[in-house]
N, C-alpha and C. Protein backbone atom coordinates (compact mmCIF):
# COMPACT_ATOMS: atom_id res chain seq x y z
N UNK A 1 53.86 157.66 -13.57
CA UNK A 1 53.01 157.07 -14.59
C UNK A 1 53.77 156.02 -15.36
N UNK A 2 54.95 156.39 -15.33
CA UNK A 2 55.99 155.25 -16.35
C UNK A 2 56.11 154.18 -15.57
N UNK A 3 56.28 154.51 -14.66
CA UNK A 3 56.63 153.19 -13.76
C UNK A 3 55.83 152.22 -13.25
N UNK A 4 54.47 153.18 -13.02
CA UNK A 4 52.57 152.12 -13.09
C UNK A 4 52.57 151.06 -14.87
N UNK A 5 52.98 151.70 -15.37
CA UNK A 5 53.14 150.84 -16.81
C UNK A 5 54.42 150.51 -16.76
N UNK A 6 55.23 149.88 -16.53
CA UNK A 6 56.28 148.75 -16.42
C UNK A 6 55.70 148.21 -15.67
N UNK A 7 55.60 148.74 -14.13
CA UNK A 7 55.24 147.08 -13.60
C UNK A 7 53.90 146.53 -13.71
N UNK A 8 53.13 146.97 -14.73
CA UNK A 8 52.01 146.11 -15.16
C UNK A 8 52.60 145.05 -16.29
N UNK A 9 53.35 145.83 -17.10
CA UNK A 9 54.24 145.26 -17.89
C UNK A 9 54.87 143.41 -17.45
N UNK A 10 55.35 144.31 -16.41
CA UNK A 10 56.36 143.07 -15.18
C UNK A 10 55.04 142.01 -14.89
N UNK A 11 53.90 143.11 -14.48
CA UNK A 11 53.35 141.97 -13.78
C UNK A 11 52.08 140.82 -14.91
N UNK A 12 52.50 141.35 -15.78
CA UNK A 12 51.54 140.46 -17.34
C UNK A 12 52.92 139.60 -17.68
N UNK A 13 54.03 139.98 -18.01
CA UNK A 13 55.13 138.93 -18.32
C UNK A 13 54.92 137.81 -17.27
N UNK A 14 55.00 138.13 -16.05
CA UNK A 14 55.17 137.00 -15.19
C UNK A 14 53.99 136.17 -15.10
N UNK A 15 52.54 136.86 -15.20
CA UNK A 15 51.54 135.93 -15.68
C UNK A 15 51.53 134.69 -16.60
N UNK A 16 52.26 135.55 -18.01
CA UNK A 16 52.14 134.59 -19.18
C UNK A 16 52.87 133.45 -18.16
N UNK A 17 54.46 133.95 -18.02
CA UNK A 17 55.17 132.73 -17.79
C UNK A 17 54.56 131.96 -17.03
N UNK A 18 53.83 131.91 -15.96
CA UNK A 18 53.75 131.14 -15.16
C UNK A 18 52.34 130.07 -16.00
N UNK A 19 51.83 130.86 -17.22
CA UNK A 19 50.89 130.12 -17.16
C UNK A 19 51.53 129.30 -18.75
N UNK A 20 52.39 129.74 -18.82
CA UNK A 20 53.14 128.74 -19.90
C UNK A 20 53.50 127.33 -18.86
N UNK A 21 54.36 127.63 -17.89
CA UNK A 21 54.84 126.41 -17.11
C UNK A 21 53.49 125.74 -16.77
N UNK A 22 52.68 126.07 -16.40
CA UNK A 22 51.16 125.10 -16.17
C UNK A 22 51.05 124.60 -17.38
N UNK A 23 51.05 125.09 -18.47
CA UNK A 23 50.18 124.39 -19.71
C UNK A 23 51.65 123.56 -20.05
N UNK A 24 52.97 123.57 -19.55
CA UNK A 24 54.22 122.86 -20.37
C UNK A 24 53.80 121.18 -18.80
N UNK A 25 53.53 121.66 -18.21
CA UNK A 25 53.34 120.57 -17.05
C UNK A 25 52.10 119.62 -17.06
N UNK A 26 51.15 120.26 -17.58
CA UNK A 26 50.16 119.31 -18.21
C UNK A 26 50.19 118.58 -19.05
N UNK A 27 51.03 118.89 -20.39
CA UNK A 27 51.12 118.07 -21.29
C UNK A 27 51.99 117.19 -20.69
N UNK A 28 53.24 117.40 -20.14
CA UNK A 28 53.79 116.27 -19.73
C UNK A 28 53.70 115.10 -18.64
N UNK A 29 52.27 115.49 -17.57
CA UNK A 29 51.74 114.55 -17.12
C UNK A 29 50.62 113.39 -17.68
N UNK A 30 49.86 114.44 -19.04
CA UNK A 30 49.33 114.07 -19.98
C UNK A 30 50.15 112.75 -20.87
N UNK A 31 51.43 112.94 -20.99
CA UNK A 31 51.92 111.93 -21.79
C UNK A 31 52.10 110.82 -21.25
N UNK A 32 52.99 111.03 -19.23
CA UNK A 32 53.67 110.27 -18.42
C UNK A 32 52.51 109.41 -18.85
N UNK A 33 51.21 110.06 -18.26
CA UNK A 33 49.81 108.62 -18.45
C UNK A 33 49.13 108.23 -19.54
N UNK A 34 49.88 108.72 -20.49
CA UNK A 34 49.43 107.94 -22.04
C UNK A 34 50.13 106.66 -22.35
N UNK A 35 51.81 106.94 -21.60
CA UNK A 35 52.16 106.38 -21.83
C UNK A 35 52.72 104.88 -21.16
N UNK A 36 52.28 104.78 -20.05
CA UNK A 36 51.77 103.84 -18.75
C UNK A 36 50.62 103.44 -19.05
N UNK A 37 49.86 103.91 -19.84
CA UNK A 37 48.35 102.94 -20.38
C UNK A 37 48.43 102.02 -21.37
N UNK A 38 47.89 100.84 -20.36
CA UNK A 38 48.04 99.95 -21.32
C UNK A 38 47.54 99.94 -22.85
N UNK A 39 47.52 99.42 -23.66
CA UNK A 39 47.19 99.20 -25.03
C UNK A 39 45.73 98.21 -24.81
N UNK A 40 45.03 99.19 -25.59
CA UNK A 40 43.45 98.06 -25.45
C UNK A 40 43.65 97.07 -26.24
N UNK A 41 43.21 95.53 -26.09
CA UNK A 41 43.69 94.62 -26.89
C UNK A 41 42.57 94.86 -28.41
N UNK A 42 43.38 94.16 -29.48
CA UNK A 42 42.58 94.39 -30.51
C UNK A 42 43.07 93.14 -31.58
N UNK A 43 42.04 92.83 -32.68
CA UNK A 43 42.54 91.83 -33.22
C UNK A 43 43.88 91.89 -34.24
N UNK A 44 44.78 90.99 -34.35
CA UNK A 44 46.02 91.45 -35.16
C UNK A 44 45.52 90.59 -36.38
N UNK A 45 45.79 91.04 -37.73
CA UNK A 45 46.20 90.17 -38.56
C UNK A 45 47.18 89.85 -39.82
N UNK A 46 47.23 88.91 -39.57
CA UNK A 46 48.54 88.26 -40.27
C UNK A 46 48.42 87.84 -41.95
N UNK A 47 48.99 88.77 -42.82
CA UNK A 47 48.65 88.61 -44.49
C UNK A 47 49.82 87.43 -44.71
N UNK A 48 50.56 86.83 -44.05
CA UNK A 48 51.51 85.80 -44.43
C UNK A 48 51.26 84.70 -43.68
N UNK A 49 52.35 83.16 -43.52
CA UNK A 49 52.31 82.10 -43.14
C UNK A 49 53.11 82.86 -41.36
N UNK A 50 52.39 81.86 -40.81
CA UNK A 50 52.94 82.32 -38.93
C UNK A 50 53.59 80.94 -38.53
N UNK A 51 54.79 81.10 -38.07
CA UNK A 51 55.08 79.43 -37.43
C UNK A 51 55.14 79.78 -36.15
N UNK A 52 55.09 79.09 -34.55
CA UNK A 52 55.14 79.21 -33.58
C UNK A 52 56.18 78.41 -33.23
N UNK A 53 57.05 78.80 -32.95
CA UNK A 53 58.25 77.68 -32.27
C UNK A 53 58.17 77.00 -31.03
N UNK A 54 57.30 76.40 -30.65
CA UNK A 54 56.97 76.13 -29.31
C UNK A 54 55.40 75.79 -29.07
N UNK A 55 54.87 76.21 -27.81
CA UNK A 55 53.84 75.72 -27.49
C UNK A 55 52.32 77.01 -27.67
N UNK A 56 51.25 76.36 -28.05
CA UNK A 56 50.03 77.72 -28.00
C UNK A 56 49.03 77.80 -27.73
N UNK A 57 48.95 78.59 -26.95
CA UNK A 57 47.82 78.69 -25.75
C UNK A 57 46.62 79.74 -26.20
N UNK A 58 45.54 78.92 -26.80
CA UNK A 58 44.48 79.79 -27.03
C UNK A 58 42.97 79.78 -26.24
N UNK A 59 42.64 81.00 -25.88
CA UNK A 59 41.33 81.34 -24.63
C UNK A 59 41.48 82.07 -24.18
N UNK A 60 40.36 82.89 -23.67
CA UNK A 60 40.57 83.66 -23.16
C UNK A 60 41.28 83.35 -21.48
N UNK A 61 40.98 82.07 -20.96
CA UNK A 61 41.75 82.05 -20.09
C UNK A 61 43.16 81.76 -19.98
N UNK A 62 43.99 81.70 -20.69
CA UNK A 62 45.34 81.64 -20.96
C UNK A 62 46.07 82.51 -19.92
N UNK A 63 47.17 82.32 -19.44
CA UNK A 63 47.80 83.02 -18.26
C UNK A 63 49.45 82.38 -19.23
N UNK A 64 49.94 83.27 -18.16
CA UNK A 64 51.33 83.24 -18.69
C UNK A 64 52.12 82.31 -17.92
N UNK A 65 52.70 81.38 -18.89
CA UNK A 65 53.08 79.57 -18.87
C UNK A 65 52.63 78.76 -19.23
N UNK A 66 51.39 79.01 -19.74
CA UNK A 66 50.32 78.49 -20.27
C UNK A 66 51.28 77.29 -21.75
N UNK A 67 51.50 78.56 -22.05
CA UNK A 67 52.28 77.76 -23.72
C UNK A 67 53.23 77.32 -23.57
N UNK A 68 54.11 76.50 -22.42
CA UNK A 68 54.86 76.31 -22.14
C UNK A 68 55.09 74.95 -23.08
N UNK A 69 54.43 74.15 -22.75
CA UNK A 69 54.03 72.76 -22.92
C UNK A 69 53.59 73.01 -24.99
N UNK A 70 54.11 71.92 -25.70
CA UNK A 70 54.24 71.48 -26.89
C UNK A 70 52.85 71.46 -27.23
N UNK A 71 52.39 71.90 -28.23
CA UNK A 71 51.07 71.81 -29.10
C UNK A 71 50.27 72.95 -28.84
N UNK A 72 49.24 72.25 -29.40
CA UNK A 72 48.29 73.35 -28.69
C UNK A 72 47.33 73.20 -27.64
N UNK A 73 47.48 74.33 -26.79
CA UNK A 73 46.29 74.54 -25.44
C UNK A 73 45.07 75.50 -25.95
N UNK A 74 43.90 74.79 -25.99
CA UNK A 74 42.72 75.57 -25.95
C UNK A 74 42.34 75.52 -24.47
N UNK A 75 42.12 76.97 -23.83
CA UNK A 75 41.84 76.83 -22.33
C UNK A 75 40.44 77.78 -22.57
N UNK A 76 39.67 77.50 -21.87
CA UNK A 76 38.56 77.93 -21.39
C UNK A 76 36.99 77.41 -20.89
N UNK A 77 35.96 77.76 -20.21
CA UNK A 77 35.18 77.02 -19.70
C UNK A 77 34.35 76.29 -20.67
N UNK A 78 34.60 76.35 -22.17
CA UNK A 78 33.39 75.67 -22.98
C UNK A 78 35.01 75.47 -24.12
N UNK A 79 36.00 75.31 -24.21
CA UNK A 79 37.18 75.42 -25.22
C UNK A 79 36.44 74.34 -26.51
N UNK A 80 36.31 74.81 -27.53
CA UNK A 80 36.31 74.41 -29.08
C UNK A 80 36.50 74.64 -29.73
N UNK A 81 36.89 74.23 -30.87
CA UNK A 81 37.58 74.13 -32.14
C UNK A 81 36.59 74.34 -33.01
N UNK A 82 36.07 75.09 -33.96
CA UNK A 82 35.03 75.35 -34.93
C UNK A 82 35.82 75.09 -36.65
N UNK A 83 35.25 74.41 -37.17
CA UNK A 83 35.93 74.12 -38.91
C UNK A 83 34.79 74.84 -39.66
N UNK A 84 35.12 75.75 -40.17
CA UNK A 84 33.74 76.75 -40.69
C UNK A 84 34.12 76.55 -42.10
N UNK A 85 33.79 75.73 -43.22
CA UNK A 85 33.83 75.52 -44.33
C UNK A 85 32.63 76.23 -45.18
N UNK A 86 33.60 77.21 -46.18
CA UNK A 86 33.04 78.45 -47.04
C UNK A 86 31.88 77.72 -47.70
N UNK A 87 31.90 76.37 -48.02
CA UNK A 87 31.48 75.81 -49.19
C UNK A 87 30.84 74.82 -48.91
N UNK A 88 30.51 74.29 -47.28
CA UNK A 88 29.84 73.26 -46.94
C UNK A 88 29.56 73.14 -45.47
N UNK A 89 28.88 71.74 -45.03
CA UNK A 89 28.87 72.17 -43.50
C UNK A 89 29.92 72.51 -42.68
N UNK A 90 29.41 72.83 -41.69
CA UNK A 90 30.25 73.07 -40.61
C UNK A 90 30.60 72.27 -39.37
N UNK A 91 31.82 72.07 -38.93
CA UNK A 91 31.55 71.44 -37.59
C UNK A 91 32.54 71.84 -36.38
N UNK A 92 32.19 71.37 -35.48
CA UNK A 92 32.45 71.86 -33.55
C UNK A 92 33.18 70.38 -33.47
N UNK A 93 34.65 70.77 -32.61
CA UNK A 93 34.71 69.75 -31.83
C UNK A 93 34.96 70.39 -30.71
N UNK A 94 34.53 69.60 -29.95
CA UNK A 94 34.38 70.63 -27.94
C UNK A 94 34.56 69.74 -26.69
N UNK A 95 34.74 70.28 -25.89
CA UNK A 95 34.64 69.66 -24.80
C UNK A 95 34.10 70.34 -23.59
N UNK A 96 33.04 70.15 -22.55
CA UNK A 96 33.11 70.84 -21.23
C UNK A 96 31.88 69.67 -20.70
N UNK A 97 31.76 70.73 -19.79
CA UNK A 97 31.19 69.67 -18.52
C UNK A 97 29.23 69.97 -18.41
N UNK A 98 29.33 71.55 -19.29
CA UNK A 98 27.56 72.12 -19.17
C UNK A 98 26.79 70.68 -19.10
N UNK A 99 27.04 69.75 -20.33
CA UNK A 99 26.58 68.98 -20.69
C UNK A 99 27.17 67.64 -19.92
N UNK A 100 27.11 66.89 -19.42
CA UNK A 100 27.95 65.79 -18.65
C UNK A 100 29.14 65.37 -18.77
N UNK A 101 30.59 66.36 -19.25
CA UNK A 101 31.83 66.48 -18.98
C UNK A 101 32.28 65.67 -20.53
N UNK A 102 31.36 65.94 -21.59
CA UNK A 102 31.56 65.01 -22.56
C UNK A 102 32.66 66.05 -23.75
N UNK A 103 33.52 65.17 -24.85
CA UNK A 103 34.05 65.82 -25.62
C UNK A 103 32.95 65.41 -26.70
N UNK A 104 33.09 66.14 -27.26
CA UNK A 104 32.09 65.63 -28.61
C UNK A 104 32.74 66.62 -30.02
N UNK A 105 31.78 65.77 -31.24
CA UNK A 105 31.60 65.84 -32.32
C UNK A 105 30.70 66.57 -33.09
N UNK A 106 30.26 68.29 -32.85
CA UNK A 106 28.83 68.16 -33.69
C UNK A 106 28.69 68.83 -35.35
N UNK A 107 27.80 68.68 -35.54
CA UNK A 107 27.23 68.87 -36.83
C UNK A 107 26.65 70.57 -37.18
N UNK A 108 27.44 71.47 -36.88
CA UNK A 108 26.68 72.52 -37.05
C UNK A 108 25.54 72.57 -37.80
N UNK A 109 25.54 72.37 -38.92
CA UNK A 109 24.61 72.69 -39.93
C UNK A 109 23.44 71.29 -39.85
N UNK A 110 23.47 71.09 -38.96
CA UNK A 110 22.26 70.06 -38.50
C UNK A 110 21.98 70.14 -37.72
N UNK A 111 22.95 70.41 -36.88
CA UNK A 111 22.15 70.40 -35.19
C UNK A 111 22.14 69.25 -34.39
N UNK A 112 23.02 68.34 -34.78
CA UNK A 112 23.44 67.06 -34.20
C UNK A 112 24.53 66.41 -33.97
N UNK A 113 24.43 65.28 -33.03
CA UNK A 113 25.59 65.22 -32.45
C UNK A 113 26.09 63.61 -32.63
N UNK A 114 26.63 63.68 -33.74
CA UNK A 114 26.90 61.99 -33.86
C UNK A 114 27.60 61.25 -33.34
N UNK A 115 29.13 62.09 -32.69
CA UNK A 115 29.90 61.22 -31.87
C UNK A 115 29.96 62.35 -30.65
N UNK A 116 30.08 61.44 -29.69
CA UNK A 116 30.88 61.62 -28.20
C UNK A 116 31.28 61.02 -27.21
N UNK A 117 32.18 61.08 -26.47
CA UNK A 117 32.82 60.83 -25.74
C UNK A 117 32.65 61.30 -23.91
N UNK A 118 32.21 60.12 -23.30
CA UNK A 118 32.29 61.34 -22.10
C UNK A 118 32.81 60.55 -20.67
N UNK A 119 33.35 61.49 -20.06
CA UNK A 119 34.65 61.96 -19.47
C UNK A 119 34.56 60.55 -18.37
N UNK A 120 35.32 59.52 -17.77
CA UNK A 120 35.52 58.21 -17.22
C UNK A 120 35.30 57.11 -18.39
N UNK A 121 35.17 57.11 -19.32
CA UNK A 121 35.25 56.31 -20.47
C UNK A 121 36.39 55.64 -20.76
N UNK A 122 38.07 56.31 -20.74
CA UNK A 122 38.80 55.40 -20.29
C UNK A 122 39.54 55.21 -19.47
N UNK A 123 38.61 54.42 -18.18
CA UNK A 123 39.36 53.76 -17.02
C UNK A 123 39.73 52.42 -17.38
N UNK A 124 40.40 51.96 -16.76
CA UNK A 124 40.85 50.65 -17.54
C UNK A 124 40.03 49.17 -17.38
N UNK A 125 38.70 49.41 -17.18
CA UNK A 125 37.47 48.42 -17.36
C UNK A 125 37.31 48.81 -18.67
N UNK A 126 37.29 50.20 -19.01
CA UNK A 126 36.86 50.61 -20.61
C UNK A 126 37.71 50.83 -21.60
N UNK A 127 38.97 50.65 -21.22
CA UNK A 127 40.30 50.70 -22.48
C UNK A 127 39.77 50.05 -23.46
N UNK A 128 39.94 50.92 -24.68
CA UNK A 128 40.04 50.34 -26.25
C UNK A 128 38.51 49.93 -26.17
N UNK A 129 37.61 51.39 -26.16
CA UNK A 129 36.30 50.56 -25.76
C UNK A 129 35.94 50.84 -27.50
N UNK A 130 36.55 51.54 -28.27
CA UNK A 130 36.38 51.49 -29.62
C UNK A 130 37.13 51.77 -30.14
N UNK A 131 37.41 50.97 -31.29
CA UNK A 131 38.85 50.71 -31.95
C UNK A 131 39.08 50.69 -33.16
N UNK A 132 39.84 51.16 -34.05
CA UNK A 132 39.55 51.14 -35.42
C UNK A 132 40.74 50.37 -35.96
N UNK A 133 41.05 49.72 -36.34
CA UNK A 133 42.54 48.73 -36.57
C UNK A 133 42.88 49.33 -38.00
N UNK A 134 43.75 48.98 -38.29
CA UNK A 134 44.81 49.04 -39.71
C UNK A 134 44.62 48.63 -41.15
N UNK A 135 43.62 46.98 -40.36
CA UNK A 135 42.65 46.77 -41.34
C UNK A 135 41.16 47.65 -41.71
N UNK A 136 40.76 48.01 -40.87
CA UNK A 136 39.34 48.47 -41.19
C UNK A 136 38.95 47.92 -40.45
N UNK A 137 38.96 46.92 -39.70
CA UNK A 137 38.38 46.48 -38.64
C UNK A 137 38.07 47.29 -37.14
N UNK A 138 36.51 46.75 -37.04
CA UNK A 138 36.20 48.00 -35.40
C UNK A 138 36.17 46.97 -34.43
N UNK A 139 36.88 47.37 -33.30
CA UNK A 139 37.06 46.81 -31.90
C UNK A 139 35.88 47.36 -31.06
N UNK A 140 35.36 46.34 -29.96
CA UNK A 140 34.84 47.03 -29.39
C UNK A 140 35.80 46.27 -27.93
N UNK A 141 36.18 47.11 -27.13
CA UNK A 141 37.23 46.45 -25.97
C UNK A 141 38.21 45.77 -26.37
N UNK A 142 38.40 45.82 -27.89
CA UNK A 142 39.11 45.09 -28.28
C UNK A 142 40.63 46.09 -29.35
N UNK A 143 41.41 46.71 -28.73
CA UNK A 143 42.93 47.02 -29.73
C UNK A 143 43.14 46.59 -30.88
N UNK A 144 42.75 45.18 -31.13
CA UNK A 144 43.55 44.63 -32.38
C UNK A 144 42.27 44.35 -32.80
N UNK A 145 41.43 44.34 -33.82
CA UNK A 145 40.19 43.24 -34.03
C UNK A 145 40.50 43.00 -35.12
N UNK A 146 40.28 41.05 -35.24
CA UNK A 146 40.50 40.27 -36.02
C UNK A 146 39.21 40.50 -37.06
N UNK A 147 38.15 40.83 -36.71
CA UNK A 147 37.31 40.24 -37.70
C UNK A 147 36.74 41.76 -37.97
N UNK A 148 35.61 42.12 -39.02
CA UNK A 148 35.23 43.33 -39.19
C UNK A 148 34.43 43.92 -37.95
N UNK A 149 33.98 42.75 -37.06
CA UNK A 149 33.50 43.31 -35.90
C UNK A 149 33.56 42.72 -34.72
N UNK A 150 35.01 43.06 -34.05
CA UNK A 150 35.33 41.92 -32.93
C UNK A 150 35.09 42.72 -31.23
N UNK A 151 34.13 41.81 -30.17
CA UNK A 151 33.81 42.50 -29.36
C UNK A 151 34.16 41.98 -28.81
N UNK A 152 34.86 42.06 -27.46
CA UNK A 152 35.41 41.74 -26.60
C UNK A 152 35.54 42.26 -24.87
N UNK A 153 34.78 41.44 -24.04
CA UNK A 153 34.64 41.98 -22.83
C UNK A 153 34.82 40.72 -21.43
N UNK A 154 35.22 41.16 -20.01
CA UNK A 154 35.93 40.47 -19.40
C UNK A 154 34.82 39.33 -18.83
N UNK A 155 33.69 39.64 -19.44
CA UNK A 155 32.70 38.50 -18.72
C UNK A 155 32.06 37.90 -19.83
N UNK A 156 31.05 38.47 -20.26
CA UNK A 156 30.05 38.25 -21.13
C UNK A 156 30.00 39.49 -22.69
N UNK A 157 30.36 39.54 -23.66
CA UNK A 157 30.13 40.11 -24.12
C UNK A 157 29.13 39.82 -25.34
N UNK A 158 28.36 41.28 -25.11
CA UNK A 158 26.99 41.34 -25.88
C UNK A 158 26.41 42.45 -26.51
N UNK A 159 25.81 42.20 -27.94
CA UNK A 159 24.96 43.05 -28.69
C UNK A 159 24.07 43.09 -28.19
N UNK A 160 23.37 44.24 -28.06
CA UNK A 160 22.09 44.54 -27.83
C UNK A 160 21.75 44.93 -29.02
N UNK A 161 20.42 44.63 -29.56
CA UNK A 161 19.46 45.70 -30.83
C UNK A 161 18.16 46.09 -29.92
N UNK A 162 17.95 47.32 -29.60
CA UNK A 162 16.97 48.09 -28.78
C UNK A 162 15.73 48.48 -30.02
N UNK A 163 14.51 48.48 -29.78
CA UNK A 163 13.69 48.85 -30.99
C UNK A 163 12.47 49.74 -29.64
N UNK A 164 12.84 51.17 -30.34
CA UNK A 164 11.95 52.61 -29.57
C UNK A 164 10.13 51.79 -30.02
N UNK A 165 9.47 52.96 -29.25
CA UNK A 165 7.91 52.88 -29.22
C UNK A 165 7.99 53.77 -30.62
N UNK A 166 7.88 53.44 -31.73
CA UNK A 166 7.77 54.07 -32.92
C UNK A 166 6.66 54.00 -33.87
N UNK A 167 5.88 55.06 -33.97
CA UNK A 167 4.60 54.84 -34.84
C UNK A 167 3.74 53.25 -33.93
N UNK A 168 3.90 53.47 -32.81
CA UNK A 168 3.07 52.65 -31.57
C UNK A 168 3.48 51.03 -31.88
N UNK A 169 4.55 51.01 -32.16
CA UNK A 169 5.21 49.56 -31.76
C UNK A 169 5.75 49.57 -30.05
N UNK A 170 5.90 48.14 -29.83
CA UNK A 170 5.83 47.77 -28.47
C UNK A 170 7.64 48.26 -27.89
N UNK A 171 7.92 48.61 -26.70
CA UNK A 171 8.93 48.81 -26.62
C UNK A 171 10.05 47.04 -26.64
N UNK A 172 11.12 46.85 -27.41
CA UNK A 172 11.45 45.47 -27.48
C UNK A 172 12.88 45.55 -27.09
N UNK A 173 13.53 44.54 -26.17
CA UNK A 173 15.01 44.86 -26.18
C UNK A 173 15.50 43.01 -26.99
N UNK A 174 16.37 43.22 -27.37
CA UNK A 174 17.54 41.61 -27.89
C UNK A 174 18.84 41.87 -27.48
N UNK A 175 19.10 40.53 -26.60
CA UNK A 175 20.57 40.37 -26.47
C UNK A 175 21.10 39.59 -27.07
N UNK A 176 21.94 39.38 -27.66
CA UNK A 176 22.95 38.55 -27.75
C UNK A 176 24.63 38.15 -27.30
N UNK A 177 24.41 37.65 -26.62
CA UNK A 177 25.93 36.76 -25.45
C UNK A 177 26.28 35.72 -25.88
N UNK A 178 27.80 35.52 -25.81
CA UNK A 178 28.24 34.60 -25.27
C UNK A 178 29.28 34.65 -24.66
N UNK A 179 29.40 33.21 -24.06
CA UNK A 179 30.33 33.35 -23.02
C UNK A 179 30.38 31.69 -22.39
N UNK A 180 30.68 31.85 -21.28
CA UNK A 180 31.29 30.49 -21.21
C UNK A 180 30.00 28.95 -20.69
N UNK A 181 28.52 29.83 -20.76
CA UNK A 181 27.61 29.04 -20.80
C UNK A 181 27.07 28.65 -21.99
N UNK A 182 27.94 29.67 -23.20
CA UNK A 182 27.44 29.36 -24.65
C UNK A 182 27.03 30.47 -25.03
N UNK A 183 26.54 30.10 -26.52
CA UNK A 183 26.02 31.45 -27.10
C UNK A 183 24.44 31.46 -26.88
N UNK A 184 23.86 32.29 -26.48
CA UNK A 184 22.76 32.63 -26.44
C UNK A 184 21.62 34.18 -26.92
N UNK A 185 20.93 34.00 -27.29
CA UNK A 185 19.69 35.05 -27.18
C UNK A 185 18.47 35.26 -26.17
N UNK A 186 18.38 36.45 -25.69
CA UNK A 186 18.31 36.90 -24.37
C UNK A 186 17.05 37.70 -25.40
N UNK A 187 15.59 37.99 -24.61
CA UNK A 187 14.59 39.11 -24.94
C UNK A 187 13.73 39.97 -23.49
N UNK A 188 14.22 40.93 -23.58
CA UNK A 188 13.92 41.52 -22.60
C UNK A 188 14.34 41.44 -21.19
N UNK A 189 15.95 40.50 -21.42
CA UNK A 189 16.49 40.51 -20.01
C UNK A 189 15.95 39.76 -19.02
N UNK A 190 14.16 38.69 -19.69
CA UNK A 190 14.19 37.96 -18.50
C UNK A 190 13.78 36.50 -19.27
N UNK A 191 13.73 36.30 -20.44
CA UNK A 191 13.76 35.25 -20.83
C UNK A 191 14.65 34.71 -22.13
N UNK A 192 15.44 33.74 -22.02
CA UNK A 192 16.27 33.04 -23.07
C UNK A 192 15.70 32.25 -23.83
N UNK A 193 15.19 32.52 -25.22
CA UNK A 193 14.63 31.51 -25.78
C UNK A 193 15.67 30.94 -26.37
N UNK A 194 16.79 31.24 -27.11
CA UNK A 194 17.34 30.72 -27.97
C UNK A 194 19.37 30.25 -27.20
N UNK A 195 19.75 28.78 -26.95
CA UNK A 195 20.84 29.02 -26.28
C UNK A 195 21.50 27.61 -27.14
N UNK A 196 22.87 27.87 -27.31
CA UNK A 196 23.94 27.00 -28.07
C UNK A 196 25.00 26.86 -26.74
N UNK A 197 24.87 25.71 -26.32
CA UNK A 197 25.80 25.17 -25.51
C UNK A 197 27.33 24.98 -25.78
N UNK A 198 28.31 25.11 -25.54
CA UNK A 198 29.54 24.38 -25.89
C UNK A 198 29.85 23.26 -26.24
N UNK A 199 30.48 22.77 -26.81
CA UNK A 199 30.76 21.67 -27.69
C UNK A 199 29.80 20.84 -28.37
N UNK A 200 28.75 21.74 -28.27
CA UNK A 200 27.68 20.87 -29.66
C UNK A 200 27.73 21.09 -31.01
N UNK A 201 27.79 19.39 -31.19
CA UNK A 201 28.44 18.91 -32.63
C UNK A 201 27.49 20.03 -33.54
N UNK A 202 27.56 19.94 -34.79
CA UNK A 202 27.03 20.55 -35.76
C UNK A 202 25.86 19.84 -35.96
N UNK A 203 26.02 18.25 -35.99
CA UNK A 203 24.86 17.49 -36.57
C UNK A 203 23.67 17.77 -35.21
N UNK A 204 24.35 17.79 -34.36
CA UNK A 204 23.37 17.77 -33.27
C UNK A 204 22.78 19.28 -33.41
N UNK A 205 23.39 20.34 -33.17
CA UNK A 205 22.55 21.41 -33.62
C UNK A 205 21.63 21.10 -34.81
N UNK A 206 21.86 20.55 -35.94
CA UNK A 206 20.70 20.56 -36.28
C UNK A 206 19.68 20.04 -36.47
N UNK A 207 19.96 18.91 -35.90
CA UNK A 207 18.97 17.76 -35.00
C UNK A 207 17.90 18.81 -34.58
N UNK A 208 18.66 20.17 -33.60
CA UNK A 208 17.88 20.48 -32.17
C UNK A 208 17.00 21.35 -33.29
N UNK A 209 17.57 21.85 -34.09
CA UNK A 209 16.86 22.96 -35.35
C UNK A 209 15.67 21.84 -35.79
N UNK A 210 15.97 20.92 -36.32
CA UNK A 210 14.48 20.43 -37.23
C UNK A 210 13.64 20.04 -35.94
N UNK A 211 14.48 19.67 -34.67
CA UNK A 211 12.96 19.83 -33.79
C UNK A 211 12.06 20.55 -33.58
N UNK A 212 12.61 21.85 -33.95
CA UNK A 212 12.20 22.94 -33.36
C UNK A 212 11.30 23.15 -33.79
C-alpha cells in the first residue's frame, strides 16, 4: 500500500515537471517571435527643432538610398507639398502625370489652379519661356527683359488677346507680330488689317493714319 502511494507520488512529481518544461518552452518561443517581429510603423513626434545632416526622402515610396542625394526627395505617384495655414488659405504644390505630367500651383481653398507648368516646357525651343528679372521685369523667351514686358521668339513673336463666347458674344481671336515684315495686326488668323512696314518715317505713318 506504501509503495502504490509513492509511486503515484513519483508519478504526479514527474507530471508537474514535465509540464513545467512545456509551459518554460512556450514562453520562450513566445518571446524568440516577439522578438523577430517587426515593429508596426507608427507616427513619431518630435516636441523640439530636428536637423537632418544630409539628404530626405519623403513617400511612401522611399527605398533605401533614396536620401542619398542633398535636399529633399518627395517620392511617390501623386508627391506634394501641402502649406496648410491655421489662419488662411491653403495651398498644394504637386506634380504627376493623372493630369498631363504637369507641376502645378493650386489654391486649396478655391479650387483653382492659377499656375502650371507642364512637363516638355523646357526643351530648348522653350528656355526662359517665363522670366522674372531683378528688375521686375517679365520675359517671355526672354532671361534678361529690358522692358516691363519683353517677348522674345526665334521667328515671329506675338500677343494674342482671345475673347470666349460670353453672355453670346462672337468667338474673336487678335494677333499681334512683329517681325521682319513689320509690325502688324492679324484677326482671326486670316486677315491683316492693320501692318507697319520697316523703315517708315513717322511723318509718313501719319500721312497713312489721316488717310485712313
Amino acid at each position: 500500500m506504501h509503495q502504490q502511494a509513492e509511486g503515484a507520488q513519483l508519478r504526479d512529481g514527474g507530471a508537474v515537471t514535465r509540464l513545467e518544461r512545456l509551459s518554460v518552452t512556450a514562453l520562450t518561443t513566445l518571446a524568440t517571435m516577439l522578438a523577430l517581429t517587426p515593429p508596426l510603423p507608427a507616427e513619431q513626434v518630435f516636441n523640439e527643432d530636428v536637423i537632418v545632416d544630409g539628404g530626405l526622402c519623403a513617400g511612401y515610396e522611399c527605398a533605401s538610398g533614396d536620401a542619398n542625394t542633398f535636399g529633399i526627395h518627395v517620392k511617390s505617384d501623386l508627391p506634394m507639398i501641402t502649406f496648410e495655414d491655421s489662419n488662411g488659405p491653403d495651398w498644394e504644390v504637386s506634380a504627376d502625370s493623372s493630369g498631363g505630367n504637369i507641376f502645378r500651383i493650386v489654391d486649396i481653398e478655391n479650387g483653382s489652379l492659377p499656375f502650371g507648368i507642364v512637363s516638355g516646357s523646357n526643351t530648348a525651343s522653350n528656355d526662359f519661356a517665363l522670366w522674372v528679372g531683378s528688375n521686375g521685369h517679365v520675359g517671355f523667351g526672354r532671361p534678361a527683359p529690358a522692358k516691363p514686358l519683353h517677348v522674345m521668339d526665334p521667328a515671329t513673336p506675338t500677343l494674342r488677346m482671345q475673347q470666349g463666347t460670353w453672355r453670346g458674344t462672337t468667338y474673336q481671336i487678335w494677333d499681334i507680330a512683329a517681325g521682319t515684315s513689320g509690325f502688324q495686326q492679324a484677326h482671326d488668323e486670316t486677315t491683316t488689317p492693320f501692318t507697319i512696314q520697316k523703315r517708315r518715317t513717322q511723318l509718313g505713318f501719319l500721312s497713312w493714319i489721316a488717310r485712313g
